[in-house]
PDB file of N, CA and C in Angstrom:
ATOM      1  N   UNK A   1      -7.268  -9.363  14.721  1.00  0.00           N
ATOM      2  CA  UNK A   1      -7.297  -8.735  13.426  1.00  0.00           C
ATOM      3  C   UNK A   1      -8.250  -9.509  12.526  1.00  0.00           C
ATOM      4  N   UNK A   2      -9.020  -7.830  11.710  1.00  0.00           N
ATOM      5  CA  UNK A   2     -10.014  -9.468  10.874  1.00  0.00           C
ATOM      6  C   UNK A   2      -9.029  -9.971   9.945  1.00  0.00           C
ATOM      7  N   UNK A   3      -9.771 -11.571   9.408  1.00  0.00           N
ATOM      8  CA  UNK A   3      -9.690 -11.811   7.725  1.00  0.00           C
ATOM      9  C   UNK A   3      -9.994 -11.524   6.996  1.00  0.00           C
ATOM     10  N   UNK A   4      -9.842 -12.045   5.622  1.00  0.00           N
ATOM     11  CA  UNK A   4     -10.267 -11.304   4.560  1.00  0.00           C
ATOM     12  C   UNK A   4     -11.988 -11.974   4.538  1.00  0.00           C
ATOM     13  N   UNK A   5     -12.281 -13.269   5.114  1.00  0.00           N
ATOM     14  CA  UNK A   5     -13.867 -13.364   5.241  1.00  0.00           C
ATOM     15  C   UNK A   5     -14.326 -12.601   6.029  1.00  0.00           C
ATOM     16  N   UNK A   6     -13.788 -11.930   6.968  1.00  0.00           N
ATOM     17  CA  UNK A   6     -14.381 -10.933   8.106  1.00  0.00           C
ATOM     18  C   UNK A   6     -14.782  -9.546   7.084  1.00  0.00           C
ATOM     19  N   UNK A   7     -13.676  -9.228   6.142  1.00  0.00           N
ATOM     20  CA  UNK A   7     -13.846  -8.168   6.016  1.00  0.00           C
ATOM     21  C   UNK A   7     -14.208  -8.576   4.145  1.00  0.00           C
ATOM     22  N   UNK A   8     -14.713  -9.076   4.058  1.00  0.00           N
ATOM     23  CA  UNK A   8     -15.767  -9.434   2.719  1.00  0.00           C
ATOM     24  C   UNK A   8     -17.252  -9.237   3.699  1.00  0.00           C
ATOM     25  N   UNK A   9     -17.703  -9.850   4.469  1.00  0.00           N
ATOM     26  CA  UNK A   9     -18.985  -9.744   5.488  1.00  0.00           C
ATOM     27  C   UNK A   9     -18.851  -8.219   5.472  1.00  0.00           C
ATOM     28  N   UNK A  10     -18.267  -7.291   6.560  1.00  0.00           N
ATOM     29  CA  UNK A  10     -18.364  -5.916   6.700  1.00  0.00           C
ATOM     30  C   UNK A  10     -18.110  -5.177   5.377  1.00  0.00           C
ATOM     31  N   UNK A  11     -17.547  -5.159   4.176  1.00  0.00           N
ATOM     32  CA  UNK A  11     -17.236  -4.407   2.979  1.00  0.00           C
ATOM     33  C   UNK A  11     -18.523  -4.926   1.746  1.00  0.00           C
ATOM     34  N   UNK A  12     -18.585  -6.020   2.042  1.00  0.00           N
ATOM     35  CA  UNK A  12     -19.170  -6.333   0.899  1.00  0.00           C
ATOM     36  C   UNK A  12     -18.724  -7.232  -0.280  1.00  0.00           C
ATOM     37  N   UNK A  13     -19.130  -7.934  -1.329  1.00  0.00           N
ATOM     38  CA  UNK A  13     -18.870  -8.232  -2.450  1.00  0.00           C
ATOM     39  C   UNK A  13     -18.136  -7.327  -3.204  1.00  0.00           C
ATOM     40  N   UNK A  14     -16.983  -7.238  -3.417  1.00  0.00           N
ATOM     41  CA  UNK A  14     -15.846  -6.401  -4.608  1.00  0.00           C
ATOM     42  C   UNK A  14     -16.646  -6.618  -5.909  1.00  0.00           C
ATOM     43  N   UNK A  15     -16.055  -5.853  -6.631  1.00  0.00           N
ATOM     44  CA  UNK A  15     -16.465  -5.930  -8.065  1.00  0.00           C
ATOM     45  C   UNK A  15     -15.082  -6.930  -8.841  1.00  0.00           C
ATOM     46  N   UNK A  16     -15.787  -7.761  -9.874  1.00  0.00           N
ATOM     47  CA  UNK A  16     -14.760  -8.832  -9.820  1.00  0.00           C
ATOM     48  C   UNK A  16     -13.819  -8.024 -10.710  1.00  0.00           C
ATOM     49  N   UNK A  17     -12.651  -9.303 -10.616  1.00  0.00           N
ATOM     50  CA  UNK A  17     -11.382  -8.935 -11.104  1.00  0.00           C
ATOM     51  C   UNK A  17     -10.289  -9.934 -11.039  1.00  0.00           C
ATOM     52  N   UNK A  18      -9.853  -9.888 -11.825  1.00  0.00           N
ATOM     53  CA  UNK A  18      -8.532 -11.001 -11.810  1.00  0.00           C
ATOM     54  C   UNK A  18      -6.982 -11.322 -11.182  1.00  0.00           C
ATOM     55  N   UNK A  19      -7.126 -11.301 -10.225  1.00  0.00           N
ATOM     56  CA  UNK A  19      -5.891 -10.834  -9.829  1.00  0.00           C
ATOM     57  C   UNK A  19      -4.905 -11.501 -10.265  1.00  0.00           C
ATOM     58  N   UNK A  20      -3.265 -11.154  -9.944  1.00  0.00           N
ATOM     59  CA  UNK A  20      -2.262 -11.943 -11.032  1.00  0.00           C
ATOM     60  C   UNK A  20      -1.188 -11.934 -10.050  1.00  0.00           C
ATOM     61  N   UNK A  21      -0.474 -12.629  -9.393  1.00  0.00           N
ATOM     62  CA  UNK A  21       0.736 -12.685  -9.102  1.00  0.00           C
ATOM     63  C   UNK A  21       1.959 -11.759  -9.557  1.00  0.00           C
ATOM     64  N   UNK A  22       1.899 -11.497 -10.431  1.00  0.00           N
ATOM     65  CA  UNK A  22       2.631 -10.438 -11.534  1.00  0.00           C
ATOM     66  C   UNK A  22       2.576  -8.866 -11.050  1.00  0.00           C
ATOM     67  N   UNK A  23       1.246  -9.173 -10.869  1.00  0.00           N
ATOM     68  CA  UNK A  23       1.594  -7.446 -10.127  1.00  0.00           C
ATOM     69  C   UNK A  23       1.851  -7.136  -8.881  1.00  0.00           C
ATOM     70  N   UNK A  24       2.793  -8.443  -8.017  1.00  0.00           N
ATOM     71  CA  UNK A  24       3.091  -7.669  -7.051  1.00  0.00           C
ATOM     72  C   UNK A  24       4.812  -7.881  -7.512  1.00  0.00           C
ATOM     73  N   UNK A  25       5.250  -8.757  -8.253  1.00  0.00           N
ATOM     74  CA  UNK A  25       6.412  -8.738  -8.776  1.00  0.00           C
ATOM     75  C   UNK A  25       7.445  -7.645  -8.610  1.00  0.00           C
ATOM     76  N   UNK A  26       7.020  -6.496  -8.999  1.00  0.00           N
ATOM     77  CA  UNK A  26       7.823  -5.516  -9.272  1.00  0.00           C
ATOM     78  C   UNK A  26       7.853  -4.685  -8.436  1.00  0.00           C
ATOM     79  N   UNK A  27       6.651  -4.596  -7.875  1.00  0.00           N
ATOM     80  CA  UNK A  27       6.673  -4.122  -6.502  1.00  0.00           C
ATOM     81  C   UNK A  27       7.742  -4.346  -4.993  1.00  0.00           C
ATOM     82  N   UNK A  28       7.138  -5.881  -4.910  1.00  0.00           N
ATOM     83  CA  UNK A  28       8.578  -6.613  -4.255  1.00  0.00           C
ATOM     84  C   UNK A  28       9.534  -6.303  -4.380  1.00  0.00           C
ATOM     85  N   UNK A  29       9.693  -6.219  -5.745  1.00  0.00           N
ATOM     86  CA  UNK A  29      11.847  -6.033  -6.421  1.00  0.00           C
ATOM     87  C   UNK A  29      11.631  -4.956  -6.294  1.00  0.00           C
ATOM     88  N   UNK A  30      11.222  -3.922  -6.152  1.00  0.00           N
ATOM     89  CA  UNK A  30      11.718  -2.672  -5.539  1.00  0.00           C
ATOM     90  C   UNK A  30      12.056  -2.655  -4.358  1.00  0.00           C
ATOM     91  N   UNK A  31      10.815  -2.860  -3.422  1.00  0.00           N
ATOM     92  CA  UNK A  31      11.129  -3.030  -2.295  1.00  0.00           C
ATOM     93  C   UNK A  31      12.212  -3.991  -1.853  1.00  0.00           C
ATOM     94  N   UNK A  32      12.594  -4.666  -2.398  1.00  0.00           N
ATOM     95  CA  UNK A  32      13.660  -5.654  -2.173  1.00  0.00           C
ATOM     96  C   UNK A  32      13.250  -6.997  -1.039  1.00  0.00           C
ATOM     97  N   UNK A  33      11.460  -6.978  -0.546  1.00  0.00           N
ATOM     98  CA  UNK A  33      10.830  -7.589  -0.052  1.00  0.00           C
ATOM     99  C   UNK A  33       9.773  -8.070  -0.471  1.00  0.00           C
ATOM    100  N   UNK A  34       9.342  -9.177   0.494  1.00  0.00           N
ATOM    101  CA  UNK A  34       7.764  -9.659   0.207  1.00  0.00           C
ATOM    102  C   UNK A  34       6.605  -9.331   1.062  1.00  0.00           C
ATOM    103  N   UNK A  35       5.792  -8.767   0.790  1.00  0.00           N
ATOM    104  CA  UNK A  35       4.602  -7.870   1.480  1.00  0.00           C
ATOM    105  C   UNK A  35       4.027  -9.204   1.785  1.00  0.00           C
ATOM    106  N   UNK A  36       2.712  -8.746   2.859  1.00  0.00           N
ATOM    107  CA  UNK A  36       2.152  -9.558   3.637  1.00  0.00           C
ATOM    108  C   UNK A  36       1.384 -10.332   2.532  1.00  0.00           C
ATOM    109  N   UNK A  37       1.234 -11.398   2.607  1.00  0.00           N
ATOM    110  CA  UNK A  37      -0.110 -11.865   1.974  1.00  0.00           C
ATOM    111  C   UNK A  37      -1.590 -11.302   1.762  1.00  0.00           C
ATOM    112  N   UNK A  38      -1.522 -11.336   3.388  1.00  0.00           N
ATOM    113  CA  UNK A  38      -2.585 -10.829   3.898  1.00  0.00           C
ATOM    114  C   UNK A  38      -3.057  -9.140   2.841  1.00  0.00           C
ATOM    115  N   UNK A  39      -2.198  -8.828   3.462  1.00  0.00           N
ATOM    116  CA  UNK A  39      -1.913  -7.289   2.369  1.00  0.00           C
ATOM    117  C   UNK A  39      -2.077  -7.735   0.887  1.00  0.00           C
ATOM    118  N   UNK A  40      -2.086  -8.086  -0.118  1.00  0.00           N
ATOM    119  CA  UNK A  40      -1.777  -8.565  -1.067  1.00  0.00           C
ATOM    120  C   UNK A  40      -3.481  -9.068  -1.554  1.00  0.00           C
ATOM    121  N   UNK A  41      -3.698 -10.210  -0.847  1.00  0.00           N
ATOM    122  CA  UNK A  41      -4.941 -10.528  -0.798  1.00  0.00           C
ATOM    123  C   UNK A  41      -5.950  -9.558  -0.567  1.00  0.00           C
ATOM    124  N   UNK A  42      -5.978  -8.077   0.021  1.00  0.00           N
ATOM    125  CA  UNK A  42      -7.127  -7.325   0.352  1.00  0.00           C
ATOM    126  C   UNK A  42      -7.024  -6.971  -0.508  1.00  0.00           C
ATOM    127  N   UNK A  43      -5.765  -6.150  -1.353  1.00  0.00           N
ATOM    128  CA  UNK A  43      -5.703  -5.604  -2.508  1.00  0.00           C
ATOM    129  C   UNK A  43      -5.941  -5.661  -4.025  1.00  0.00           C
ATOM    130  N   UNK A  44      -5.932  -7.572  -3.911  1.00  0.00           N
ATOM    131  CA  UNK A  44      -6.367  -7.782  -4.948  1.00  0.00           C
ATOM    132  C   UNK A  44      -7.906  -8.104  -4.952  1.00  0.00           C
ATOM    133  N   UNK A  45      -8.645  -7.997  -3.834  1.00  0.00           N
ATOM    134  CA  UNK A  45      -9.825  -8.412  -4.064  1.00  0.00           C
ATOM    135  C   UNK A  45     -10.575  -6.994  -4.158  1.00  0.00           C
ATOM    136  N   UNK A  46      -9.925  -6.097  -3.653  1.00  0.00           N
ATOM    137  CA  UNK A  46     -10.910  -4.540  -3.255  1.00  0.00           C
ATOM    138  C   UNK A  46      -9.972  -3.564  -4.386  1.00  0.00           C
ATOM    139  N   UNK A  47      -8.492  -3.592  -4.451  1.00  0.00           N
ATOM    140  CA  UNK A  47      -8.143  -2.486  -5.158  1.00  0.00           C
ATOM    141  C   UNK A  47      -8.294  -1.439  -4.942  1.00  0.00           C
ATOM    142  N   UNK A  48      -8.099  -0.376  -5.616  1.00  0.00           N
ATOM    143  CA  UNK A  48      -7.175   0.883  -4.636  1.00  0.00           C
ATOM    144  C   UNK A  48      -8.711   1.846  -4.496  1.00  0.00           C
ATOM    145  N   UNK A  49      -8.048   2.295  -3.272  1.00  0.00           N
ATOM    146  CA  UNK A  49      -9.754   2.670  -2.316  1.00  0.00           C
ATOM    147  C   UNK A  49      -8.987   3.769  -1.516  1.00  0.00           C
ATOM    148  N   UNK A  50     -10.054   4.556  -0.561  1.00  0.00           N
ATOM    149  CA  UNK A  50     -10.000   5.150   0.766  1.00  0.00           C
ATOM    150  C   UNK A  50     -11.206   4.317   1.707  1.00  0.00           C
ATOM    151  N   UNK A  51     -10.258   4.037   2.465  1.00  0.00           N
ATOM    152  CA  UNK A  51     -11.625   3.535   3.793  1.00  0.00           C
ATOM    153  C   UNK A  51     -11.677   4.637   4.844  1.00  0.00           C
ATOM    154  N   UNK A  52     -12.877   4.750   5.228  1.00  0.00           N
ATOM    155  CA  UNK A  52     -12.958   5.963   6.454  1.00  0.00           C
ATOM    156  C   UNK A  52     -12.284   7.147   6.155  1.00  0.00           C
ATOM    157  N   UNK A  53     -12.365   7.433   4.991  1.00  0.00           N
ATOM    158  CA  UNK A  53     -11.575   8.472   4.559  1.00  0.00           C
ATOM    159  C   UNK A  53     -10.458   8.751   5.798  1.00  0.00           C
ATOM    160  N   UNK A  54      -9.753   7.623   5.737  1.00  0.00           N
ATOM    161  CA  UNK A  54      -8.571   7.914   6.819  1.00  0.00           C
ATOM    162  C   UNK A  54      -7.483   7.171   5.935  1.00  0.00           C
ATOM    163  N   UNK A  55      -7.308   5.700   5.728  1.00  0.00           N
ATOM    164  CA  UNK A  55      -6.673   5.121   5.060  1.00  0.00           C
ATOM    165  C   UNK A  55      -6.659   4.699   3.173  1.00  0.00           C
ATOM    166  N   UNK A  56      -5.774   5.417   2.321  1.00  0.00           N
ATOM    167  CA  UNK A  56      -5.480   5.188   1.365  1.00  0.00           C
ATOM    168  C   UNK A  56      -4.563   3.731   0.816  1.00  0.00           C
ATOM    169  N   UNK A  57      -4.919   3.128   0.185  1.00  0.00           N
ATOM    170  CA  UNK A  57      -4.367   1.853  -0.088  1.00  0.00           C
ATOM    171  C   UNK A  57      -4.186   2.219  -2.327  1.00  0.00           C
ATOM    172  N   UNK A  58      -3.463   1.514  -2.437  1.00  0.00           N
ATOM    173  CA  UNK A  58      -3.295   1.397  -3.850  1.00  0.00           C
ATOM    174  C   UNK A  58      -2.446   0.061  -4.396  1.00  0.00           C
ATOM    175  N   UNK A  59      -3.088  -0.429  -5.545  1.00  0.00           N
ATOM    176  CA  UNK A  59      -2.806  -1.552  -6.561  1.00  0.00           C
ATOM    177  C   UNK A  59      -1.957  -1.558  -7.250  1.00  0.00           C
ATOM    178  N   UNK A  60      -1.206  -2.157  -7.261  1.00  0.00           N
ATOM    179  CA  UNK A  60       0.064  -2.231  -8.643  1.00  0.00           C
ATOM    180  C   UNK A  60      -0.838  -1.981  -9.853  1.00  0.00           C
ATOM    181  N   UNK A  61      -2.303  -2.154  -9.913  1.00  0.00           N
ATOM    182  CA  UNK A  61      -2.784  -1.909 -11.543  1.00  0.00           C
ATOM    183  C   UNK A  61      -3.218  -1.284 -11.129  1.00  0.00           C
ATOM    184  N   UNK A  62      -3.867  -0.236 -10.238  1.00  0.00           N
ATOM    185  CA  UNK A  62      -5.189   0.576 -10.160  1.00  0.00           C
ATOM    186  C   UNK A  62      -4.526   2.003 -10.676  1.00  0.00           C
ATOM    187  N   UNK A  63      -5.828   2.483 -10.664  1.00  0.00           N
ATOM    188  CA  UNK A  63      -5.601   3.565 -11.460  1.00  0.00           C
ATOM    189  C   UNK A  63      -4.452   4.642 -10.952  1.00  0.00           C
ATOM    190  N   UNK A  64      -4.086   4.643 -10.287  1.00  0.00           N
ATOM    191  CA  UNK A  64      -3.212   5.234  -9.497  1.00  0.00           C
ATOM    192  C   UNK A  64      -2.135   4.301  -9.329  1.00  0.00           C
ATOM    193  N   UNK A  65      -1.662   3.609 -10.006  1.00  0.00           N
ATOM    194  CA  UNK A  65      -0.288   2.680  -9.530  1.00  0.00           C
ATOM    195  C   UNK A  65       0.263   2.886  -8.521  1.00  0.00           C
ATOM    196  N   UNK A  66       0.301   1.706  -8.045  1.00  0.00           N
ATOM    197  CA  UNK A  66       1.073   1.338  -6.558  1.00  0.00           C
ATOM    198  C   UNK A  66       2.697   1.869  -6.683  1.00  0.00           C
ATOM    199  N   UNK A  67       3.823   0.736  -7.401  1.00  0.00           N
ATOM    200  CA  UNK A  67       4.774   1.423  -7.876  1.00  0.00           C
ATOM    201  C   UNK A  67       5.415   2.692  -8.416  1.00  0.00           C
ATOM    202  N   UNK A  68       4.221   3.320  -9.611  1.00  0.00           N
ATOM    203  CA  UNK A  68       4.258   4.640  -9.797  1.00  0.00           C
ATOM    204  C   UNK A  68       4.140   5.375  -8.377  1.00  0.00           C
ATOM    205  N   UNK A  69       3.193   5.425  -7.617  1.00  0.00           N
ATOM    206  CA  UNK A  69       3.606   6.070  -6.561  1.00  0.00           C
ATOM    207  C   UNK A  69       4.638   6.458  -5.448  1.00  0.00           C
ATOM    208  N   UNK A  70       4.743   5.106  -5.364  1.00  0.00           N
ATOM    209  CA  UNK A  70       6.435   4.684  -4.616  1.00  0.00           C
ATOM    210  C   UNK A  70       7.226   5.554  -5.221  1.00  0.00           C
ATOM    211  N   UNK A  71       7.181   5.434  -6.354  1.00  0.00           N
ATOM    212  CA  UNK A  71       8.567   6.433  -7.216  1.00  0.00           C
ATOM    213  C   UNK A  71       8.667   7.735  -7.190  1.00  0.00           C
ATOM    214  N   UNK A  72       7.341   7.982  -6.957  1.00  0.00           N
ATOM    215  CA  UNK A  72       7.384   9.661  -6.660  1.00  0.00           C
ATOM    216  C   UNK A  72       8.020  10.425  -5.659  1.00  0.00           C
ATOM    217  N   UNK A  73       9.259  10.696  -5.738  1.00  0.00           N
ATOM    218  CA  UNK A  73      10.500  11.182  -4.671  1.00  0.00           C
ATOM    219  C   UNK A  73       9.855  12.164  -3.919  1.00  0.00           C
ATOM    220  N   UNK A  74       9.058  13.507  -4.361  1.00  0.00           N
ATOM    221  CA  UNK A  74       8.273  14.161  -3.598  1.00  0.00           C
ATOM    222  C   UNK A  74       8.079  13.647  -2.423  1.00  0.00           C
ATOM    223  N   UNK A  75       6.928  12.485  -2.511  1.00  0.00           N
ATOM    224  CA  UNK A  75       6.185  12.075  -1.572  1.00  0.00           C
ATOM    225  C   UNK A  75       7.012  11.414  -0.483  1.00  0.00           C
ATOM    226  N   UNK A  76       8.515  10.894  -1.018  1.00  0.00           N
ATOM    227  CA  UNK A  76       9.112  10.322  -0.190  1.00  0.00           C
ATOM    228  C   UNK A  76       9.777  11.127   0.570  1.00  0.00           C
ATOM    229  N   UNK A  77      10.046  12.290   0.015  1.00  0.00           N
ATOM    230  CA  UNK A  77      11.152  13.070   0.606  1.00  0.00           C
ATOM    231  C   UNK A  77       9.988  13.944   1.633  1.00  0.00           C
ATOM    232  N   UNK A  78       8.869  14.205   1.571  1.00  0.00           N
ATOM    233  CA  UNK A  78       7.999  14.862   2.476  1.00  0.00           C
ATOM    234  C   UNK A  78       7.834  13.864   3.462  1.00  0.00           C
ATOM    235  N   UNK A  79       7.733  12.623   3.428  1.00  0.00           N
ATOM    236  CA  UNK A  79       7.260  11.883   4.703  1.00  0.00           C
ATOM    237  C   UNK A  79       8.675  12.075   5.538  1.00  0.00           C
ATOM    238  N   UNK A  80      10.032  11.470   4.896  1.00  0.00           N
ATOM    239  CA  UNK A  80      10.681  11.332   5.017  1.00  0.00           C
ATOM    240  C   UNK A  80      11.637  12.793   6.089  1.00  0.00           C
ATOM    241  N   UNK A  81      10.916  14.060   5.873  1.00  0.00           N
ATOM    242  CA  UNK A  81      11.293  15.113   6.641  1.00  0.00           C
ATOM    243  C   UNK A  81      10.189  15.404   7.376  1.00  0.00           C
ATOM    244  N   UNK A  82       9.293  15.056   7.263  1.00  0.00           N
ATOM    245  CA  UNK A  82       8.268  14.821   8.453  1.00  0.00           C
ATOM    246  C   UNK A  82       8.504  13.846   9.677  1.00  0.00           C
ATOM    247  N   UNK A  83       9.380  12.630   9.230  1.00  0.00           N
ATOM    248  CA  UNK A  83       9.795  11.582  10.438  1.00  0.00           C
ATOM    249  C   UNK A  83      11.139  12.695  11.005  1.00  0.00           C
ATOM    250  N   UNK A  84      12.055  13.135  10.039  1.00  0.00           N
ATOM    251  CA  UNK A  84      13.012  14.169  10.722  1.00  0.00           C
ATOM    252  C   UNK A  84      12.184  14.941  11.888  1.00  0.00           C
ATOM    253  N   UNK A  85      11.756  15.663  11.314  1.00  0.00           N
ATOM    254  CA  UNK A  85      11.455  16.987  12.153  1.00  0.00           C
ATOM    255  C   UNK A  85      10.398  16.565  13.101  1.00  0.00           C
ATOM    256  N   UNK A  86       9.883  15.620  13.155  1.00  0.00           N
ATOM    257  CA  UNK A  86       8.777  14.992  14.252  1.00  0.00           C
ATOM    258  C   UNK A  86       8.628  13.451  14.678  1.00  0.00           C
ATOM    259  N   UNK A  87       9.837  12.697  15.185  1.00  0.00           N
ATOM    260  CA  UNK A  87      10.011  11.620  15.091  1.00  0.00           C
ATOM    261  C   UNK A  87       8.696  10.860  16.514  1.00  0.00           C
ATOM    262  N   UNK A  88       8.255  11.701  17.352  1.00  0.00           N
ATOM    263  CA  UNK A  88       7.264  10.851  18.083  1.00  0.00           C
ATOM    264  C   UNK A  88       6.250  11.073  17.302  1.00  0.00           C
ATOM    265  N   UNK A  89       5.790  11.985  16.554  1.00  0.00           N
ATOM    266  CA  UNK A  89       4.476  11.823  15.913  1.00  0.00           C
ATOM    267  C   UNK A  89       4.715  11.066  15.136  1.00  0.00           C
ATOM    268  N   UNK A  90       5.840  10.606  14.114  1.00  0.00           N
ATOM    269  CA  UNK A  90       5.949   9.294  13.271  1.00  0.00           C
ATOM    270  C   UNK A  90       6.784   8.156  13.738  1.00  0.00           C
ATOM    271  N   UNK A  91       6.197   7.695  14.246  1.00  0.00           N
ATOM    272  CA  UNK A  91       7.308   6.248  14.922  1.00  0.00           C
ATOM    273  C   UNK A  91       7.989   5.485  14.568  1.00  0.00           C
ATOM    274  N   UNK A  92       7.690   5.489  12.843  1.00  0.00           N
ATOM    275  CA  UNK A  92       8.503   4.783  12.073  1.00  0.00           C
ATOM    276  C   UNK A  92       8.862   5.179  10.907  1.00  0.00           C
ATOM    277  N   UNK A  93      10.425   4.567  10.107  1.00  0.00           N
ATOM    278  CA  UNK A  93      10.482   5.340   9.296  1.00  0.00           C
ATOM    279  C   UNK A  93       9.734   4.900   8.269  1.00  0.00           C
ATOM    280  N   UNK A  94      10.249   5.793   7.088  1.00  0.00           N
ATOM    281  CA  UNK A  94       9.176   5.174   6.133  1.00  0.00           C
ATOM    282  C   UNK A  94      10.100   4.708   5.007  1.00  0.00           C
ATOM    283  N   UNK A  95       9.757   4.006   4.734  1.00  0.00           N
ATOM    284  CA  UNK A  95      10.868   2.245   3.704  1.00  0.00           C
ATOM    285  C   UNK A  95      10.395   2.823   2.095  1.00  0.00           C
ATOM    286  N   UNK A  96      11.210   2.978   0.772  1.00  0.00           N
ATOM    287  CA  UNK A  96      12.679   3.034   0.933  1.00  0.00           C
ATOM    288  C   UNK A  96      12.984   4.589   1.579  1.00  0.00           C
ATOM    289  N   UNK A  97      13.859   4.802   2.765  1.00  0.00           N
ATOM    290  CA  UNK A  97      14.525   6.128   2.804  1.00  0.00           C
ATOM    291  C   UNK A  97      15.020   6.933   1.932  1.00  0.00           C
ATOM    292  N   UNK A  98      14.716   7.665   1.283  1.00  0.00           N
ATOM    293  CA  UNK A  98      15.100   7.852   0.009  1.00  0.00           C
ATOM    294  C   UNK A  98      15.761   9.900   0.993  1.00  0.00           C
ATOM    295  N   UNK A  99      15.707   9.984   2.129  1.00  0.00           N
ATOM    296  CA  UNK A  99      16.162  11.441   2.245  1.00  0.00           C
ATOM    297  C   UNK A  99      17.296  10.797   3.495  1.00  0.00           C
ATOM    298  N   UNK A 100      18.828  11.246   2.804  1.00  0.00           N
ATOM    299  CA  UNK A 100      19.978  11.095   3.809  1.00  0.00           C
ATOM    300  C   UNK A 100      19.918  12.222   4.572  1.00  0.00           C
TER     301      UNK A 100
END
């Protein structure tokens, strides 16, 4: 797996920014966990993006809030009956379960 120097070389120089400990705070306490570093560190150096127009990532500050998103029950309750109704195409569930 790369690093984050691997993938500063292939991406490029970010546009600067400050990152803060603080914004993963609340994030965590929702989740009731601590996200990867690793994770944490891409995010604060690149912020919320599509790569390969395949993968969506988002920032506790970016314009699209990380948390705000999380909260959006919609989105949870659609993945969440998508792992129902098709559990080999999704292999895992998706954290918080928010559909009993």
């Amino acid at each position: 797996m790369a690093g984050l120097d691997d993938l500063l070389e292939l991406f490029g120089q970010p546009p600067a920014r400050e990152p803060s400990p603080e914004d993963w705070a609340e994030v965590e306490d929702y989740l009731g966990s601590a996200l990867s570093s690793d994770f944490k560190a891409f995010l604060d150096t690149y912020g919320t993006g599509v790569f390969c127009g395949e993968l969506v990532v988002f920032h506790p500050r970016g314009s699209s809030p990380l948390l705000t998103r999380m909260r959006m029950r919609k989105i949870h309750e659609s993945f969440g009956q998508s792992w129902r109704r098709d559990s080999d195409e999704y292999p895992f569930r998706f954290h918080p379960d928010l559909v009993a």
